[in-house]
C-alpha atoms as a PDB file:
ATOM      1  CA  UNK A   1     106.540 102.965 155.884  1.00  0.00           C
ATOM      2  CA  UNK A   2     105.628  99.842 157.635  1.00  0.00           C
ATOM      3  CA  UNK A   3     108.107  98.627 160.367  1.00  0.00           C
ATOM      4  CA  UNK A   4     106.962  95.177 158.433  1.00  0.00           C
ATOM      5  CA  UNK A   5     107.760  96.465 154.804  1.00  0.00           C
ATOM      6  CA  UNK A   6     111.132  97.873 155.964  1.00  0.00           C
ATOM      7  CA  UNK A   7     112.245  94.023 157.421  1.00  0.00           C
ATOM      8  CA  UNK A   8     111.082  93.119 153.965  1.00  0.00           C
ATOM      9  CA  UNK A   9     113.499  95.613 151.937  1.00  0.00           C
ATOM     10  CA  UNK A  10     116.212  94.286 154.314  1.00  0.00           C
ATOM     11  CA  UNK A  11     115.574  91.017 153.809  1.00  0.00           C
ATOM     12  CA  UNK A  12     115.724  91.210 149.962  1.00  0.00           C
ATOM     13  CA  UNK A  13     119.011  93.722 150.553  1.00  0.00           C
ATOM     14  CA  UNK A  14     120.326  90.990 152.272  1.00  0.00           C
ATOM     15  CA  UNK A  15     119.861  88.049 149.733  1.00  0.00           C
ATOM     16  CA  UNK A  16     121.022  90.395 147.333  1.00  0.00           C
ATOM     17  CA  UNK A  17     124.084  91.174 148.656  1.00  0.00           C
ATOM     18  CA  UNK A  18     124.508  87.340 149.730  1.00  0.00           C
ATOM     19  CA  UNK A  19     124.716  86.356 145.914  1.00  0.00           C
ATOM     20  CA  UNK A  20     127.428  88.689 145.406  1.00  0.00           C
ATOM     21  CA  UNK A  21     129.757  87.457 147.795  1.00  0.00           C
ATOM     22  CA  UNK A  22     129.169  89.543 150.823  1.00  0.00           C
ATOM     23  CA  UNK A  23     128.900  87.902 154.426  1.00  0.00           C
ATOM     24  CA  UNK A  24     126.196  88.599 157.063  1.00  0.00           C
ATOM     25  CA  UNK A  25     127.698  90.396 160.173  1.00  0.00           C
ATOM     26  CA  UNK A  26     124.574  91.176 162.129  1.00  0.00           C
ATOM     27  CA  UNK A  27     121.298  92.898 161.042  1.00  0.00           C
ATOM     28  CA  UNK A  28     119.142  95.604 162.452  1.00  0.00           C
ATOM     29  CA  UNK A  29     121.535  96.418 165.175  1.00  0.00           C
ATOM     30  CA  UNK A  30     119.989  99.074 167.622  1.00  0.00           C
ATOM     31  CA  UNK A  31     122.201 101.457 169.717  1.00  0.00           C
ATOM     32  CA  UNK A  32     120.994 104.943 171.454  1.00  0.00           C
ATOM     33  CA  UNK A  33     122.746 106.460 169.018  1.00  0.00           C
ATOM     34  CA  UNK A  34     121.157 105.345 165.448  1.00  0.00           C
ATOM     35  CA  UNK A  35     120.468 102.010 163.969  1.00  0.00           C
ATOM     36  CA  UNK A  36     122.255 100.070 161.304  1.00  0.00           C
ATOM     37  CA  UNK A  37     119.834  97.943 158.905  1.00  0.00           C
ATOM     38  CA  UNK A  38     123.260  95.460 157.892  1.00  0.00           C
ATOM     39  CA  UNK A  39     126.286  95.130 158.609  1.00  0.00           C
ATOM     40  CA  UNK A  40     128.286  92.548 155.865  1.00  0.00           C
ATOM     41  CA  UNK A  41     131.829  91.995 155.368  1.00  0.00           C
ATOM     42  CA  UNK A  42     133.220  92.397 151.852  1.00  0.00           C
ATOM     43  CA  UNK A  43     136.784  91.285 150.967  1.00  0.00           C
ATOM     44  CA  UNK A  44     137.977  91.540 154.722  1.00  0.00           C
ATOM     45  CA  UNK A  45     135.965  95.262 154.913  1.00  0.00           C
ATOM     46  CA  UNK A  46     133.054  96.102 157.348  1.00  0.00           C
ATOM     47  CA  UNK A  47     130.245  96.938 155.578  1.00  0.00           C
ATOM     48  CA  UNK A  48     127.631  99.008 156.604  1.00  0.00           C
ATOM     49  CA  UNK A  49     124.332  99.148 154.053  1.00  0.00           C
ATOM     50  CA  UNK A  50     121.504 101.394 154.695  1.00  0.00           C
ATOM     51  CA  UNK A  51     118.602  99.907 152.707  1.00  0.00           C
ATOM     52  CA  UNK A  52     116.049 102.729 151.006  1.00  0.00           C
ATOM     53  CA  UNK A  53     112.871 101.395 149.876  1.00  0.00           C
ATOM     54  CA  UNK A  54     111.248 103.513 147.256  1.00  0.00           C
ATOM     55  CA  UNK A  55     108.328 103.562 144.516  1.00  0.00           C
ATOM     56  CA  UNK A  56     109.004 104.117 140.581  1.00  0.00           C
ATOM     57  CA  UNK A  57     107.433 108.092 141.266  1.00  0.00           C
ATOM     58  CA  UNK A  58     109.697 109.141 144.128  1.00  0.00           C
ATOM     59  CA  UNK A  59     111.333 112.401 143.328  1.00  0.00           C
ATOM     60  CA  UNK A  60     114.475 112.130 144.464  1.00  0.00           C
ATOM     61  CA  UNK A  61     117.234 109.344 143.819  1.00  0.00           C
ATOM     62  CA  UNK A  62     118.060 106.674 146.865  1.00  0.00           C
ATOM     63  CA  UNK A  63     121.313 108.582 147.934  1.00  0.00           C
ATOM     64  CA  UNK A  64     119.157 112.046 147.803  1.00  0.00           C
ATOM     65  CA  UNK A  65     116.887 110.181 150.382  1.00  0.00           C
ATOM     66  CA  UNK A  66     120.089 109.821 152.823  1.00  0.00           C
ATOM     67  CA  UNK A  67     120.681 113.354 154.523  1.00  0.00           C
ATOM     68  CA  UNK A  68     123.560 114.861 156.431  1.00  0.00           C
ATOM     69  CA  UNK A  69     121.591 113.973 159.819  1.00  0.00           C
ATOM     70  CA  UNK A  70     121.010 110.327 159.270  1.00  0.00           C
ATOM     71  CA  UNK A  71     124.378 110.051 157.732  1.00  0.00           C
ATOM     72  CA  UNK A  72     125.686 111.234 160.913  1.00  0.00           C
ATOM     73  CA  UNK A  73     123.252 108.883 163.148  1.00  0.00           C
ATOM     74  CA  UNK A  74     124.818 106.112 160.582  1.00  0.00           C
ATOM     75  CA  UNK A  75     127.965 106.656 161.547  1.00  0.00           C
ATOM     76  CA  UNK A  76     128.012 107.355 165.248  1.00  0.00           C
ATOM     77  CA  UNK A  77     125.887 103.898 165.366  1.00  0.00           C
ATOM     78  CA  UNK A  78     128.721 102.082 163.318  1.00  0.00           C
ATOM     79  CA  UNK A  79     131.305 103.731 165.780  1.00  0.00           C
ATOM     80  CA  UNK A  80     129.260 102.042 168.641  1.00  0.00           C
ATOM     81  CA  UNK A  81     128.820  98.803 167.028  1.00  0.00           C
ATOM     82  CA  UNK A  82     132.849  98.976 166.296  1.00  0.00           C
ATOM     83  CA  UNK A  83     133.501  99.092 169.765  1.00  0.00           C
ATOM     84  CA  UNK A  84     131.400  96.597 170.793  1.00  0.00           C
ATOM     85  CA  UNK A  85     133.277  94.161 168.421  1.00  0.00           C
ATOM     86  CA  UNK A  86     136.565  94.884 169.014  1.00  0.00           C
ATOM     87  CA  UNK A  87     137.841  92.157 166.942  1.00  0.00           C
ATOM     88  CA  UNK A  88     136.224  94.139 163.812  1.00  0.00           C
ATOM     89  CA  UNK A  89     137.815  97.367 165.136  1.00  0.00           C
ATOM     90  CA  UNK A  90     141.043  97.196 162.502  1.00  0.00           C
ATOM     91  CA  UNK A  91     139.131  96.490 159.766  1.00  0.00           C
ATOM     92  CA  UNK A  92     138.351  98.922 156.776  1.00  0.00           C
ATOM     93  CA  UNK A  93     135.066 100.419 157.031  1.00  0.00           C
ATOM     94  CA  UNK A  94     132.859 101.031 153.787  1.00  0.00           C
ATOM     95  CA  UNK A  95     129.235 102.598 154.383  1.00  0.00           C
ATOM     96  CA  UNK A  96     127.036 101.000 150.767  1.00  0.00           C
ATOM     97  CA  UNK A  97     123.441 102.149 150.083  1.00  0.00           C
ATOM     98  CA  UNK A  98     120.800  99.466 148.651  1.00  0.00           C
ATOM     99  CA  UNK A  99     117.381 100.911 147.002  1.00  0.00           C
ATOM    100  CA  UNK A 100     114.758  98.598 146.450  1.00  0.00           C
ATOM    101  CA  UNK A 101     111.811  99.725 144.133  1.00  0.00           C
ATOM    102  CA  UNK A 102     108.927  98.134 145.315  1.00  0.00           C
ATOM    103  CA  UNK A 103     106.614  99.631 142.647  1.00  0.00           C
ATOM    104  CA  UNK A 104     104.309  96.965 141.090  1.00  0.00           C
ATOM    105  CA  UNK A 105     105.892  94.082 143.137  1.00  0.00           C
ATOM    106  CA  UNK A 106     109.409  94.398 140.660  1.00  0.00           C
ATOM    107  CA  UNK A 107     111.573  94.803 144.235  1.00  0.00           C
ATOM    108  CA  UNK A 108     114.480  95.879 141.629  1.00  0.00           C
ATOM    109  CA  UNK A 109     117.697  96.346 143.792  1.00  0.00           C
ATOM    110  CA  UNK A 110     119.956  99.281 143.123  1.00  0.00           C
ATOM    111  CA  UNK A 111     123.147  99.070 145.070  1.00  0.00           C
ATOM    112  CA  UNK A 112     125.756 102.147 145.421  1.00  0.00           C
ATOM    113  CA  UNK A 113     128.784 101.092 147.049  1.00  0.00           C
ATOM    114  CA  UNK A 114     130.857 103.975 148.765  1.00  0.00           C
ATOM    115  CA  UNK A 115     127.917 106.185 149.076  1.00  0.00           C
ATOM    116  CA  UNK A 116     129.349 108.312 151.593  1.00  0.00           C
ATOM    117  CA  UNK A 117     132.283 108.699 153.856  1.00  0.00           C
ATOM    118  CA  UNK A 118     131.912 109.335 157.517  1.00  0.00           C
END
């Protein structure tokens, strides 16, 4: 996938998200350690969203698409980005999953909140 397509996906994640009542924390954050595609706060939580972008014939579901490995990268990034914001470091953290089909331009958003625990 296109470094271009996946800004896209975020970028509809985002607005998504947006219209139900999440706030923007910071976006594409980078770290040696992984990368985070959002970060929104929900209700006082830290959110962290990892955004999947798939097409109508993919063979496994979204959360499928996540392994153990880049769960792990996820959270060791979110740990980093935590402690670079220490006045987000009490806060509950949630870790959300948003698949966008992108299969004859529909972009249909799936979101799974609580996908996984770190």
């Amino acid at each position: 996938m296109s470094r271009s397509l996946g800004h896209t996906g975020e970028r509809i994640a985002e607005a998504f998200l947006i219209t139900k009542g999440l706030g923007l924390v910071a976006r594409n954050y980078v770290c040696r350690l992984g990368e985070l595609d959002l970060v929104m706060e929900d209700d006082g939580a830290i959110v962290v969203i990892e955004v999947r972008l798939r097409n109508s014939d993919s063979f496994c579901s979204p959360i499928e698409s996540v392994g153990q490995q880049k769960i792990r990268r996820i959270v060791l990034a979110t740990r980093q980005f935590l402690a670079s914001r220490p006045e987000l470091a009490d806060r509950a953290v949630r870790f959300d999953l948003v698949a966008i089909c992108v299969a004859d331009g529909d972009n249909s958003v799936e979101w799974v909140r609580d996908a996984f625990r770190a």
